[in-house]
Protein backbone atom coordinates (compact mmCIF):
# COMPACT_ATOMS: atom_id res chain seq x y z
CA UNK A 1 0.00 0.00 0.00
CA UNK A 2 1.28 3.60 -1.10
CA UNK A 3 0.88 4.78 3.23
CA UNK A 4 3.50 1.65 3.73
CA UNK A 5 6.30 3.55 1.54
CA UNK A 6 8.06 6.86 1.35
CA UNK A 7 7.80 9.40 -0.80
CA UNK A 8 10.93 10.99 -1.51
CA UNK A 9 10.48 14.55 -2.44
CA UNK A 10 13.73 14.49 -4.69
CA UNK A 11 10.97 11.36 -6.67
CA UNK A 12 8.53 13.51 -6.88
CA UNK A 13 8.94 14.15 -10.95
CA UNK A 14 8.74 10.46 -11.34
CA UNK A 15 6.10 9.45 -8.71
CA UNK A 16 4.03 12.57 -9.53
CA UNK A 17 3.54 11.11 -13.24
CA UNK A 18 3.49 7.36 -12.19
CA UNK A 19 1.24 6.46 -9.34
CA UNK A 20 2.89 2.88 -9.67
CA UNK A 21 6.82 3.86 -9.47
CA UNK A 22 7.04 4.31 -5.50
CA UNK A 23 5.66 0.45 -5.03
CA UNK A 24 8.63 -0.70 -7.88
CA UNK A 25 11.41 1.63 -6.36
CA UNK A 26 10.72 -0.14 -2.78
CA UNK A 27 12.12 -3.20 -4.26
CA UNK A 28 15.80 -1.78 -4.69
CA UNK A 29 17.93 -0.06 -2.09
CA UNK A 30 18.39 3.13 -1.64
CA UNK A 31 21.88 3.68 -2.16
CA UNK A 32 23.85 6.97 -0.82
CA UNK A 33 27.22 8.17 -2.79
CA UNK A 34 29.72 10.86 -2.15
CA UNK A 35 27.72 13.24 -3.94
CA UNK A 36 24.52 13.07 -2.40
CA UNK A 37 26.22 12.80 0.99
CA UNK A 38 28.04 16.74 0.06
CA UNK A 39 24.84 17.88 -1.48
CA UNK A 40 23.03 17.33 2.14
CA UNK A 41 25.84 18.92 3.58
CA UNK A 42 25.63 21.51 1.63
CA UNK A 43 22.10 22.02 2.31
CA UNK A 44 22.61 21.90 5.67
CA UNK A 45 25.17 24.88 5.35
CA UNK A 46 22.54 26.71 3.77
CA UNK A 47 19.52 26.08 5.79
CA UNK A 48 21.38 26.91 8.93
CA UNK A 49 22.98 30.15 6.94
CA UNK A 50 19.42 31.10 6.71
CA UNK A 51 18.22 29.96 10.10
CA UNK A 52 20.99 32.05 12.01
CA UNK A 53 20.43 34.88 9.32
CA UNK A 54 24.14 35.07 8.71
CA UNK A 55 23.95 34.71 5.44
CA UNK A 56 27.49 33.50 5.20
CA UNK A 57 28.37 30.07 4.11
CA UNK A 58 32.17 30.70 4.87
CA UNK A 59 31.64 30.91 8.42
CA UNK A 60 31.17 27.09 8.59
CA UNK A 61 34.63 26.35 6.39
CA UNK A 62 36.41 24.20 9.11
CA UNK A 63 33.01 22.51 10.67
CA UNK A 64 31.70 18.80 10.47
CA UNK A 65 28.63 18.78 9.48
CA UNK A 66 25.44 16.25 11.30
CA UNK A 67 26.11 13.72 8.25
CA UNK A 68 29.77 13.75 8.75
CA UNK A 69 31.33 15.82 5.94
CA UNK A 70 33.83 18.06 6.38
CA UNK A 71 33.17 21.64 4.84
């Protein structure tokens, strides 16, 4: 049942346009490589840029972020 899985709002362009795609993704792993792990790092830069209002990313140059990369 489509409650049972998760919908991924990076699938929504493919799940938006086929109802069926989330049941046939849940059958293969969702696999995490170097560049997604930066690019949630680097959101996480940015969110917390906006969050604090400091508006300066290079203020966190030297930091780990929660998902363990270094910036």
């Amino acid at each position: 049942m489509l409650r049972d899985i998760e919908l991924r709002p990076s699938g929504a362009p493919i799940w938006h346009h086929c109802q069926g795609a989330p049941e046939l993704q849940r059958h293969y792993p969702n696999e995490s490589g170097e560049a997604a792990e930066i690019g949630t790092a680097a959101h996480w830069v940015a969110s917390e840029c906006l969050i604090n209002k400091t508006y300066n990313p290079s203020a966190y140059l030297g930091t780990t972020t929660p998902n363990g990369v270094y910036v």
